[in-house]
Protein backbone atom coordinates (compact mmCIF):
# COMPACT_ATOMS: atom_id res chain seq x y z
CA UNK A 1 -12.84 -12.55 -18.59
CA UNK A 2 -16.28 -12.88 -17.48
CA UNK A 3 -19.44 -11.12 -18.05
CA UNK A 4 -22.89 -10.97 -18.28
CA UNK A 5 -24.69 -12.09 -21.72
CA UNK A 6 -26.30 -8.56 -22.15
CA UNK A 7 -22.23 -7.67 -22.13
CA UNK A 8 -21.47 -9.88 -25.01
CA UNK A 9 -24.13 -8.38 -27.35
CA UNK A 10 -22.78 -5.30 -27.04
CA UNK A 11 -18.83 -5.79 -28.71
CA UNK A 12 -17.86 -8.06 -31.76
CA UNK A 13 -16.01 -11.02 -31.64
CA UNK A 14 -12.71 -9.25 -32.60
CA UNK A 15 -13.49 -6.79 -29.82
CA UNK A 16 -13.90 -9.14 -27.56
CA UNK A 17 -10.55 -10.78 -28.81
CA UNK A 18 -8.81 -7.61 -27.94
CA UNK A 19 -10.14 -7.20 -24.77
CA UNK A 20 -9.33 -11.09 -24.26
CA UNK A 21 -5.50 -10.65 -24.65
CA UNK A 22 -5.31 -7.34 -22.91
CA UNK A 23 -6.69 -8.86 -20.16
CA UNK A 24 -4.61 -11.80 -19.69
CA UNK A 25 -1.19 -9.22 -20.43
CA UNK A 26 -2.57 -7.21 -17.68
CA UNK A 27 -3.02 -10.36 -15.16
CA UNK A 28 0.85 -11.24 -16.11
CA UNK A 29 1.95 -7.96 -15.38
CA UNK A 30 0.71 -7.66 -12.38
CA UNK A 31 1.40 -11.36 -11.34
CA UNK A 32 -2.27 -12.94 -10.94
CA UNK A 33 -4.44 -15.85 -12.57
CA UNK A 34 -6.50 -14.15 -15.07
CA UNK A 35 -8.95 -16.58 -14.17
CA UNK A 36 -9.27 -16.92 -10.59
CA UNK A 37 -7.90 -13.75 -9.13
CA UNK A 38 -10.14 -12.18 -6.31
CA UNK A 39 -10.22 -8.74 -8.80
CA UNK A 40 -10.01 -10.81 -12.22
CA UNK A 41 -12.97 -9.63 -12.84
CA UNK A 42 -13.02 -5.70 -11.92
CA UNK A 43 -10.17 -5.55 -14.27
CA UNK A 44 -12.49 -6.87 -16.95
CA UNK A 45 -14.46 -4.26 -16.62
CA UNK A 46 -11.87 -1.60 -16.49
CA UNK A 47 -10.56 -2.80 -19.77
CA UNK A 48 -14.29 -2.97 -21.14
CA UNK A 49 -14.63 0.93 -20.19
CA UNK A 50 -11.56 1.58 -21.50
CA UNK A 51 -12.28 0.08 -24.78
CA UNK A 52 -14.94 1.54 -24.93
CA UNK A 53 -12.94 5.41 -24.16
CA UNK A 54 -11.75 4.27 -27.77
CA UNK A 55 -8.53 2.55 -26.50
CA UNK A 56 -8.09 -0.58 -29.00
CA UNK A 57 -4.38 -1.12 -28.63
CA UNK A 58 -4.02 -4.22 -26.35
CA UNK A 59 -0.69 -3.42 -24.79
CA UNK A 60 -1.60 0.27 -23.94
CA UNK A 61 -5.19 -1.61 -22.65
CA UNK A 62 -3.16 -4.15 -20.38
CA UNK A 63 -0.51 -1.56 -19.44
CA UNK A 64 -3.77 1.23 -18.49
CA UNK A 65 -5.77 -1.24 -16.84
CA UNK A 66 -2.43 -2.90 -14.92
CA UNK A 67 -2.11 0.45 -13.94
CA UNK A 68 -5.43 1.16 -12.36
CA UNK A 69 -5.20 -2.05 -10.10
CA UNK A 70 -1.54 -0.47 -8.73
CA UNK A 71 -3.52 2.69 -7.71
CA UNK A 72 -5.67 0.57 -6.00
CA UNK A 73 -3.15 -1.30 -4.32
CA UNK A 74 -1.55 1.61 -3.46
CA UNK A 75 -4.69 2.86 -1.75
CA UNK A 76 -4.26 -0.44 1.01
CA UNK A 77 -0.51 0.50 1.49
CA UNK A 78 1.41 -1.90 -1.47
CA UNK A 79 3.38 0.23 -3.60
CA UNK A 80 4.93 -0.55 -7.05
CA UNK A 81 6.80 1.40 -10.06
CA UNK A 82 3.68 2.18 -12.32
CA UNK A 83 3.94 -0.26 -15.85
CA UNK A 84 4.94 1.95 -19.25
CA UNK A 85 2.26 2.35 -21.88
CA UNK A 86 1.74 4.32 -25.13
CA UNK A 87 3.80 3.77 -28.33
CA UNK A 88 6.48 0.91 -26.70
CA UNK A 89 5.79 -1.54 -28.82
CA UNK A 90 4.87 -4.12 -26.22
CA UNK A 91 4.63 -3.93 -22.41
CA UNK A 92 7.16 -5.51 -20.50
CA UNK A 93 7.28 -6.23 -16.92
CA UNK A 94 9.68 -4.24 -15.37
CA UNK A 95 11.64 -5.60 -12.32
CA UNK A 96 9.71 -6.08 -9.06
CA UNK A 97 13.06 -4.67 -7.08
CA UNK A 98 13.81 -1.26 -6.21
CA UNK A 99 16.46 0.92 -8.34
């Protein structure tokens, strides 16, 4: 992920380790370099305001924030099955094939 400095003052290291992991399980769900995406780094900061909310599990953080970037897909016309979040355990990517 990257941000500004003034960002990095702001969490801890293992907050930033959290958000770290979340973010890269959030790039692999939804198929994209969590590196060099075009929108790696708006979904940075949707999993740094999320955080923030008070969201610290990393799987419900990658699953949330995977999430938000369908909706916005969805907005341009590219539809997908939303990913599962909350209490699974981990998040797994569900088949990119319609049932």
């Amino acid at each position: 992920m990257s941000f500004l400095d003034r960002d990095r003052r702001i969490f801890t290291t293992t907050d930033w380790e959290i958000m770290q992991r979340a973010h890269n399980k959030a790039s692999l769900l939804l198929d994209r370099c969590p590196k060099t995406d075009l929108r790696c780094n708006e979904l940075a900061r949707v999993i740094m305001v999320m955080f923030e909310s008070g969201i610290r599990d990393e799987d419900d953080l990658a699953a949330m924030a995977a999430n938000r970037e369908l909706n916005f897909l969805a907005v341009r016309g590219h539809f997908q099955k939303p990913f599962p979040f909350g209490n699974t355990g981990r998040v797994a990517r569900p088949p990119l094939t319609e049932h």
